[in-house]
PDB file of N, CA and C in Angstrom:
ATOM      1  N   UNK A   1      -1.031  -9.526 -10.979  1.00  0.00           N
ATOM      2  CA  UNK A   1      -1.597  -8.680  -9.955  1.00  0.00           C
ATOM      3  C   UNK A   1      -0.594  -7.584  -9.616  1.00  0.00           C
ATOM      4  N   UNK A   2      -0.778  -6.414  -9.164  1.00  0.00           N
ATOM      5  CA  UNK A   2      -0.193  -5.131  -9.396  1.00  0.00           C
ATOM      6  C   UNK A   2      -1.065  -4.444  -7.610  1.00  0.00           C
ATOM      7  N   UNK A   3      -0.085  -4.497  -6.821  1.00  0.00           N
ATOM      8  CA  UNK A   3      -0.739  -3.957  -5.640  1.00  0.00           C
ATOM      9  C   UNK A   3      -0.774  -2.579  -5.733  1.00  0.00           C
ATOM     10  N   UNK A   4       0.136  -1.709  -6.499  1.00  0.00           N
ATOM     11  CA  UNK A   4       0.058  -0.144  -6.818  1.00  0.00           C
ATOM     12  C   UNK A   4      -1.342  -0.511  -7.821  1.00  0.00           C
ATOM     13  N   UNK A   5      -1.435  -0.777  -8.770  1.00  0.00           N
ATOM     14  CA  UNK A   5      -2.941  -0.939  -8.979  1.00  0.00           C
ATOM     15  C   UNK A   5      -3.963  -0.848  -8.322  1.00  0.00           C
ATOM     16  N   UNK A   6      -4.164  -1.564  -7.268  1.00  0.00           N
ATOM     17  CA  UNK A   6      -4.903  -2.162  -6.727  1.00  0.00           C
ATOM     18  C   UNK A   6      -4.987  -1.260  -4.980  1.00  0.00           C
ATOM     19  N   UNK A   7      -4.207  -0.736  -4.992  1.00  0.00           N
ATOM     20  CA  UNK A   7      -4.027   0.494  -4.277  1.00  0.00           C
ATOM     21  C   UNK A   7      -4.521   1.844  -4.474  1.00  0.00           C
ATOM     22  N   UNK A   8      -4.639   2.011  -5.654  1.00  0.00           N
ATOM     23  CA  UNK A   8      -4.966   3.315  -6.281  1.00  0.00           C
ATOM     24  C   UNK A   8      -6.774   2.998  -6.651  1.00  0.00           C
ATOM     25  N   UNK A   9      -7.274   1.738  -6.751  1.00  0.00           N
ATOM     26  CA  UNK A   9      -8.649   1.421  -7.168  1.00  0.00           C
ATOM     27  C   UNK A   9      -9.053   1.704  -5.982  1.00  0.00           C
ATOM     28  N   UNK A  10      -8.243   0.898  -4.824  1.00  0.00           N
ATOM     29  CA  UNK A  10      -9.197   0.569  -2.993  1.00  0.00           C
ATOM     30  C   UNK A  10      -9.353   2.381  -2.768  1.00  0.00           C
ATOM     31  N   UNK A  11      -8.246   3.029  -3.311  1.00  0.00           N
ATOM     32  CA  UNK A  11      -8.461   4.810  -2.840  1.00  0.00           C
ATOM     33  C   UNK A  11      -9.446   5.116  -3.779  1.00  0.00           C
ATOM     34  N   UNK A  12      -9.430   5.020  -4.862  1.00  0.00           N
ATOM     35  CA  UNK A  12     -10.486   5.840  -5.441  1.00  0.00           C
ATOM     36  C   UNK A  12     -11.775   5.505  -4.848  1.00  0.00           C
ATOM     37  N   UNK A  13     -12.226   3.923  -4.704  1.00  0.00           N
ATOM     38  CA  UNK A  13     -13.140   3.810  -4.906  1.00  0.00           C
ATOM     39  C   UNK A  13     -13.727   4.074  -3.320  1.00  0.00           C
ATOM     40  N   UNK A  14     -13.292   4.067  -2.203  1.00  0.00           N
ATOM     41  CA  UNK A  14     -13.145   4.827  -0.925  1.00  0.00           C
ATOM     42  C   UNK A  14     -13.696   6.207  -0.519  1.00  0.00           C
ATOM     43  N   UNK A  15     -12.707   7.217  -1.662  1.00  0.00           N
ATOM     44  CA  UNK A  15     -13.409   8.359  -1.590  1.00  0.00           C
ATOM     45  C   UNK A  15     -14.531   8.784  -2.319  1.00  0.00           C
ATOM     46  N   UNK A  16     -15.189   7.965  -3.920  1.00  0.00           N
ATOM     47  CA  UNK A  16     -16.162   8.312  -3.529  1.00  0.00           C
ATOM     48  C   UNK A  16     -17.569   7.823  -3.287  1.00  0.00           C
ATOM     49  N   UNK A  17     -17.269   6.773  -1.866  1.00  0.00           N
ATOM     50  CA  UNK A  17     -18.627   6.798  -1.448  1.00  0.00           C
ATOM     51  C   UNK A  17     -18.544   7.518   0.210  1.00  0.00           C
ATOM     52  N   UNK A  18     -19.280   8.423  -0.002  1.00  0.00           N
ATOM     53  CA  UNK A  18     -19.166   9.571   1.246  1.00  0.00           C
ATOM     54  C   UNK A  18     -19.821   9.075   2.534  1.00  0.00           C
ATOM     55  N   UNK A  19     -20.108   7.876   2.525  1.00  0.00           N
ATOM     56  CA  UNK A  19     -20.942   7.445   3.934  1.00  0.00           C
ATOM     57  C   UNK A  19     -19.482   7.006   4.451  1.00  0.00           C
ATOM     58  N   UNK A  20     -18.170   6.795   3.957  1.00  0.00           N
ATOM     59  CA  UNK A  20     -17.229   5.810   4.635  1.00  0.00           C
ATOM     60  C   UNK A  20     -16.457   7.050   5.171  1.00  0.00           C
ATOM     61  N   UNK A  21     -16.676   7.994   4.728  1.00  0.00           N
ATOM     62  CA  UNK A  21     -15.867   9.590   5.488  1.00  0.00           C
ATOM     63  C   UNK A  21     -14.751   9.714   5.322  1.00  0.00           C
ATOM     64  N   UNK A  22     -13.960   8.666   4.225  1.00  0.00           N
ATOM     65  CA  UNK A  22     -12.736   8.919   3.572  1.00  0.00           C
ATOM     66  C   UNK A  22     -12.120  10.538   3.576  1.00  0.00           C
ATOM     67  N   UNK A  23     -10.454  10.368   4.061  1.00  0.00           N
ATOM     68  CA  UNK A  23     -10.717  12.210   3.615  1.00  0.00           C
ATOM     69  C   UNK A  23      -9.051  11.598   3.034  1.00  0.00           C
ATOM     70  N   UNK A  24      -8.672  12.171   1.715  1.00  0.00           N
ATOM     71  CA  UNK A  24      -7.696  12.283   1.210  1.00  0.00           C
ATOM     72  C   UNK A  24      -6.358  12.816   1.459  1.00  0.00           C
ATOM     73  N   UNK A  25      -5.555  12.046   1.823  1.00  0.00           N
ATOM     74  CA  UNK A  25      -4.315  12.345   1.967  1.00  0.00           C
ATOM     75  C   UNK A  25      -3.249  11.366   2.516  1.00  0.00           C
ATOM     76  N   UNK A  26      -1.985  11.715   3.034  1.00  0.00           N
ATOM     77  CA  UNK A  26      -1.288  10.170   2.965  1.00  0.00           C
ATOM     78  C   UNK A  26      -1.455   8.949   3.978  1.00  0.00           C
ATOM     79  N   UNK A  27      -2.288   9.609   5.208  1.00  0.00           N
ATOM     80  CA  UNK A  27      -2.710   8.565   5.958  1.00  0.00           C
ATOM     81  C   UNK A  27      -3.821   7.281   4.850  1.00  0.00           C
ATOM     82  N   UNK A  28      -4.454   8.090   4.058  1.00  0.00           N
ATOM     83  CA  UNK A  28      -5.168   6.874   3.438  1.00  0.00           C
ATOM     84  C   UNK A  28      -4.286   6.388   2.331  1.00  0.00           C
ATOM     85  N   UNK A  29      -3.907   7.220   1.729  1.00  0.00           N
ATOM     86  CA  UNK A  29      -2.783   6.468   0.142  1.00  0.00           C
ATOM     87  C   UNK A  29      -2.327   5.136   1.211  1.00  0.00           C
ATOM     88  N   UNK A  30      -1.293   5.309   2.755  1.00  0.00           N
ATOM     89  CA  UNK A  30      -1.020   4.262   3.084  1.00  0.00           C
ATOM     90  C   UNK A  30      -1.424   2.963   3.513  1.00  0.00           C
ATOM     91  N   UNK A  31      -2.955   3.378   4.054  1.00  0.00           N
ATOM     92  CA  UNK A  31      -3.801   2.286   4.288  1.00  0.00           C
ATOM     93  C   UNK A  31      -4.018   1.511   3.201  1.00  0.00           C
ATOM     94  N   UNK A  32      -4.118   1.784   2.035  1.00  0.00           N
ATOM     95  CA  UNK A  32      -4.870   1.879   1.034  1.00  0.00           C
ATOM     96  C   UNK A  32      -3.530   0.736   0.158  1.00  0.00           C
ATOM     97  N   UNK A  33      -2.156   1.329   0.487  1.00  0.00           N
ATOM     98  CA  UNK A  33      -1.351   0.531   0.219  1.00  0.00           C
ATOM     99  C   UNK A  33      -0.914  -0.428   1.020  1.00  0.00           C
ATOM    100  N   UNK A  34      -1.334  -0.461   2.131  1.00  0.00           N
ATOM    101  CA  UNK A  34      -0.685  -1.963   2.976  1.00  0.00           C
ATOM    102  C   UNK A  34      -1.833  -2.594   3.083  1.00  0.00           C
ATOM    103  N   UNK A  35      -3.035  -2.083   2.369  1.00  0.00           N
ATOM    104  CA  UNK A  35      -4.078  -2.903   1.972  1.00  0.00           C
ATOM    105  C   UNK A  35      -3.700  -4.175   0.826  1.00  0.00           C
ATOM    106  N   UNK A  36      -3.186  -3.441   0.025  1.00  0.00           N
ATOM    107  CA  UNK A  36      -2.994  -3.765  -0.840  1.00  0.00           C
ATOM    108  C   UNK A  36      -2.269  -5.035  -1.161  1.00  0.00           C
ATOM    109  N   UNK A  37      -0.838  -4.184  -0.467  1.00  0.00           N
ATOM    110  CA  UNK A  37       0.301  -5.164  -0.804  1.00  0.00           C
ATOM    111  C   UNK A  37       0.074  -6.874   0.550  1.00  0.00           C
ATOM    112  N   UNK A  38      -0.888  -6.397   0.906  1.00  0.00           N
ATOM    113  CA  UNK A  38      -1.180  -7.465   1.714  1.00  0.00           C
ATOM    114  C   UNK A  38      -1.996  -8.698   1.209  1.00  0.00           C
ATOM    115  N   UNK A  39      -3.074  -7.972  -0.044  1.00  0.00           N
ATOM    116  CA  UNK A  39      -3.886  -8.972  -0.290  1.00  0.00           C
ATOM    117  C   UNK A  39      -3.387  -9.575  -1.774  1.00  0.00           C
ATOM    118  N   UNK A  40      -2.321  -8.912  -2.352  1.00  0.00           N
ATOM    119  CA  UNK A  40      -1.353  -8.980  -3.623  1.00  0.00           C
ATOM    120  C   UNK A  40      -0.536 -10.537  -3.090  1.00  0.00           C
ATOM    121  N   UNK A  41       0.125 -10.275  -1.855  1.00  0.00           N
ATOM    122  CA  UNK A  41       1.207 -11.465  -1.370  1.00  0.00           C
ATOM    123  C   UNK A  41       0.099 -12.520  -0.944  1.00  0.00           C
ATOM    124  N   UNK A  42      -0.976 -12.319  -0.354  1.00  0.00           N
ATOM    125  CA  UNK A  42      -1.802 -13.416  -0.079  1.00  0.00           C
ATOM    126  C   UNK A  42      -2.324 -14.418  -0.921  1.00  0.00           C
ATOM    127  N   UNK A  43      -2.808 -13.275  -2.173  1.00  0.00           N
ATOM    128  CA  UNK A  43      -3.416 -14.710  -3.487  1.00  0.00           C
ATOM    129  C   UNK A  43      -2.588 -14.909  -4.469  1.00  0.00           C
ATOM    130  N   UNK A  44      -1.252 -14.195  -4.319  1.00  0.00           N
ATOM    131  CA  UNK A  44      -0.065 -15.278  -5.117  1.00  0.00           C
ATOM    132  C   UNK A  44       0.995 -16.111  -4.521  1.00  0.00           C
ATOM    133  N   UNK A  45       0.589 -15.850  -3.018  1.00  0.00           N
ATOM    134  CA  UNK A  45       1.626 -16.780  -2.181  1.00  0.00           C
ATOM    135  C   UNK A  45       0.242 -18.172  -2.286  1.00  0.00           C
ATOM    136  N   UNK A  46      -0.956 -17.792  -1.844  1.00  0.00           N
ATOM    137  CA  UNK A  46      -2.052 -18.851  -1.771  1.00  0.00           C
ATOM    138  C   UNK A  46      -3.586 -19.709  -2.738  1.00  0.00           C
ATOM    139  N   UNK A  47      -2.838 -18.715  -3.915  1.00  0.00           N
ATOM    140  CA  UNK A  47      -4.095 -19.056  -4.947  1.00  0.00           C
ATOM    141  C   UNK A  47      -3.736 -20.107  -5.694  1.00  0.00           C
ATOM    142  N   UNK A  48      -5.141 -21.603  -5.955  1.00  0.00           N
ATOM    143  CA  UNK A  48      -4.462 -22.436  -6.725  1.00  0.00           C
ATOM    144  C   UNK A  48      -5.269 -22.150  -7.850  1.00  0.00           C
ATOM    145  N   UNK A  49      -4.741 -22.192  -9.020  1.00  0.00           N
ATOM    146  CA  UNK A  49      -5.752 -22.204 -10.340  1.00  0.00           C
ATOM    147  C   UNK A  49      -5.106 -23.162 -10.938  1.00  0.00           C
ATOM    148  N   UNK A  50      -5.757 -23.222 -11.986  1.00  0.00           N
ATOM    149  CA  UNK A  50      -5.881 -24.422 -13.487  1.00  0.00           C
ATOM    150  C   UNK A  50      -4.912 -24.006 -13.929  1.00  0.00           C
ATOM    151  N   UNK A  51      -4.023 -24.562 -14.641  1.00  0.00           N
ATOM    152  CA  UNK A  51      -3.301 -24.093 -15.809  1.00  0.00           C
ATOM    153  C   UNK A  51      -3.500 -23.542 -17.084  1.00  0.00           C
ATOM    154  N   UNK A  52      -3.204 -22.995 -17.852  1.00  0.00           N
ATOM    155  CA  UNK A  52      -3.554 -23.035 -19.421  1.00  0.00           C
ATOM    156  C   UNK A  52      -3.617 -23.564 -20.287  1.00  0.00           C
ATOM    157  N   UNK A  53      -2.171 -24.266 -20.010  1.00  0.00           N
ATOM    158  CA  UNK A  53      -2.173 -25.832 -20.841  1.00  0.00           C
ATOM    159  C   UNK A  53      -2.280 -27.129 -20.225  1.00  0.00           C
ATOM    160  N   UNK A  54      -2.977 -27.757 -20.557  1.00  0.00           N
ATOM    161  CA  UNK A  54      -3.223 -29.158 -19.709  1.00  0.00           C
ATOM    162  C   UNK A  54      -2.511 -30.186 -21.128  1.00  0.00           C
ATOM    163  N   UNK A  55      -2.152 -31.172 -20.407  1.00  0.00           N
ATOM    164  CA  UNK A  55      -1.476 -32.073 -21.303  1.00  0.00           C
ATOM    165  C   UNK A  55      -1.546 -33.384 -20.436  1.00  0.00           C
ATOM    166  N   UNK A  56      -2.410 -34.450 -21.045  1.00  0.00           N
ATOM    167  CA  UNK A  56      -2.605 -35.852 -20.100  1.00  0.00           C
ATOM    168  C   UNK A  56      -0.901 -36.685 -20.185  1.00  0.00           C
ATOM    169  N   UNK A  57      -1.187 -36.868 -19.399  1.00  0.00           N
ATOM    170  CA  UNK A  57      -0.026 -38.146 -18.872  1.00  0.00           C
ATOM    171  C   UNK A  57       0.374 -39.016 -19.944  1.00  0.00           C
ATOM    172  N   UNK A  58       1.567 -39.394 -20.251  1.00  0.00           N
ATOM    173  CA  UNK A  58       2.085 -40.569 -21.972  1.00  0.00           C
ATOM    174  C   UNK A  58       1.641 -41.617 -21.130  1.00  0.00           C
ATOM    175  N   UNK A  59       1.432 -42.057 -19.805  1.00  0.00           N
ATOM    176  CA  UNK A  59       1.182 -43.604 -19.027  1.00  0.00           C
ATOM    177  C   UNK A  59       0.085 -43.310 -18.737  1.00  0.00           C
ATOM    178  N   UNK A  60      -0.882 -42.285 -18.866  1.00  0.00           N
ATOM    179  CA  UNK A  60      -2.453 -42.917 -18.597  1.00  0.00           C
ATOM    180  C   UNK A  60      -2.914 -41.963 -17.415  1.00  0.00           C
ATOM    181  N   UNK A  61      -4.030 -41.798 -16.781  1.00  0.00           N
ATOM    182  CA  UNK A  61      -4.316 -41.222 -15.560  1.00  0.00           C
ATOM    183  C   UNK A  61      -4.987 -40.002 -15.831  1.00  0.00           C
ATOM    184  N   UNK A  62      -4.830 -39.468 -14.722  1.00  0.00           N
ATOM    185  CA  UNK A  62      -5.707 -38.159 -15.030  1.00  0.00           C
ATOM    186  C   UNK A  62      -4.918 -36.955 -15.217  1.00  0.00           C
ATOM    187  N   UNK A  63      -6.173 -36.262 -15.659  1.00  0.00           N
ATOM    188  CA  UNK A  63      -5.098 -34.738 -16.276  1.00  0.00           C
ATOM    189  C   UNK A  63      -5.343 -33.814 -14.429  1.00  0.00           C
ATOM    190  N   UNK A  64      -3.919 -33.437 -14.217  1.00  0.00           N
ATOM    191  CA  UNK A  64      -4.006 -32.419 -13.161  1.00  0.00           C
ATOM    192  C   UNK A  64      -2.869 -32.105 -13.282  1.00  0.00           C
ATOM    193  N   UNK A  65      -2.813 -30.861 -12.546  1.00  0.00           N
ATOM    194  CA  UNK A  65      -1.663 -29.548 -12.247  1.00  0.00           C
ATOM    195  C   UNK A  65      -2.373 -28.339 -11.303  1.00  0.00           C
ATOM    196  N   UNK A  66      -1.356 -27.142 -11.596  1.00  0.00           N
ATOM    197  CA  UNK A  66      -1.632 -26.390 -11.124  1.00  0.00           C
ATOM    198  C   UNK A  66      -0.833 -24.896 -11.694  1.00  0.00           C
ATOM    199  N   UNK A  67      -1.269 -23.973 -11.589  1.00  0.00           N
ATOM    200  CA  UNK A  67      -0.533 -22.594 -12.083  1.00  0.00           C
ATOM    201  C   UNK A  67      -0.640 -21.729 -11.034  1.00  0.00           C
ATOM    202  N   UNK A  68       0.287 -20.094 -11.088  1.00  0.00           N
ATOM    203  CA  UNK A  68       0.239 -19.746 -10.485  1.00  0.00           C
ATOM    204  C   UNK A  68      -0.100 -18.324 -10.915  1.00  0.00           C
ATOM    205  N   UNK A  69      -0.393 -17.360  -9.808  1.00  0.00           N
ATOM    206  CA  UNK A  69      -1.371 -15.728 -10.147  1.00  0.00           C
ATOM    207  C   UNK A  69      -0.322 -15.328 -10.153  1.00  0.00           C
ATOM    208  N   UNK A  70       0.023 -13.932 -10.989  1.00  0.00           N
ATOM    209  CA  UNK A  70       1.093 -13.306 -11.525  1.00  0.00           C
ATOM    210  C   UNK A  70       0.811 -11.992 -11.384  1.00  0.00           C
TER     211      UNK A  70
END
């Protein structure tokens, strides 16, 4: 995950739908980035996913883990 990415999508995609009255310039780049970097630290400080590789237990049991968003 890439919050400058993801910063630059929330702006584009902002200005153009014209009912939200977006107007371009650095008050929004910044919204747009502490948007961002907010929801970047949230689902890699809080997201659980599957792993890629699963590998069962040599004593038996069930297969579990966990990975993390990058």
């Amino acid at each position: 995950m890439n919050a400058t990415a993801l910063s630059a999508t929330m702006r584009a995609a902002m200005l153009a739908v014209p009912a939200i009255g977006a107007v371009d310039g650095p008050a929004l780049t910044a919204l747009c980035n502490a948007i961002a970097t907010t929801v970047v630290a949230h689902v890699t400080t809080f997201a659980v996913v599957t792993p890629t590789l699963m590998v069962a237990p040599t004593g038996g049991g069930p297969v579990t883990g966990t990975g993390t968003v990058s």
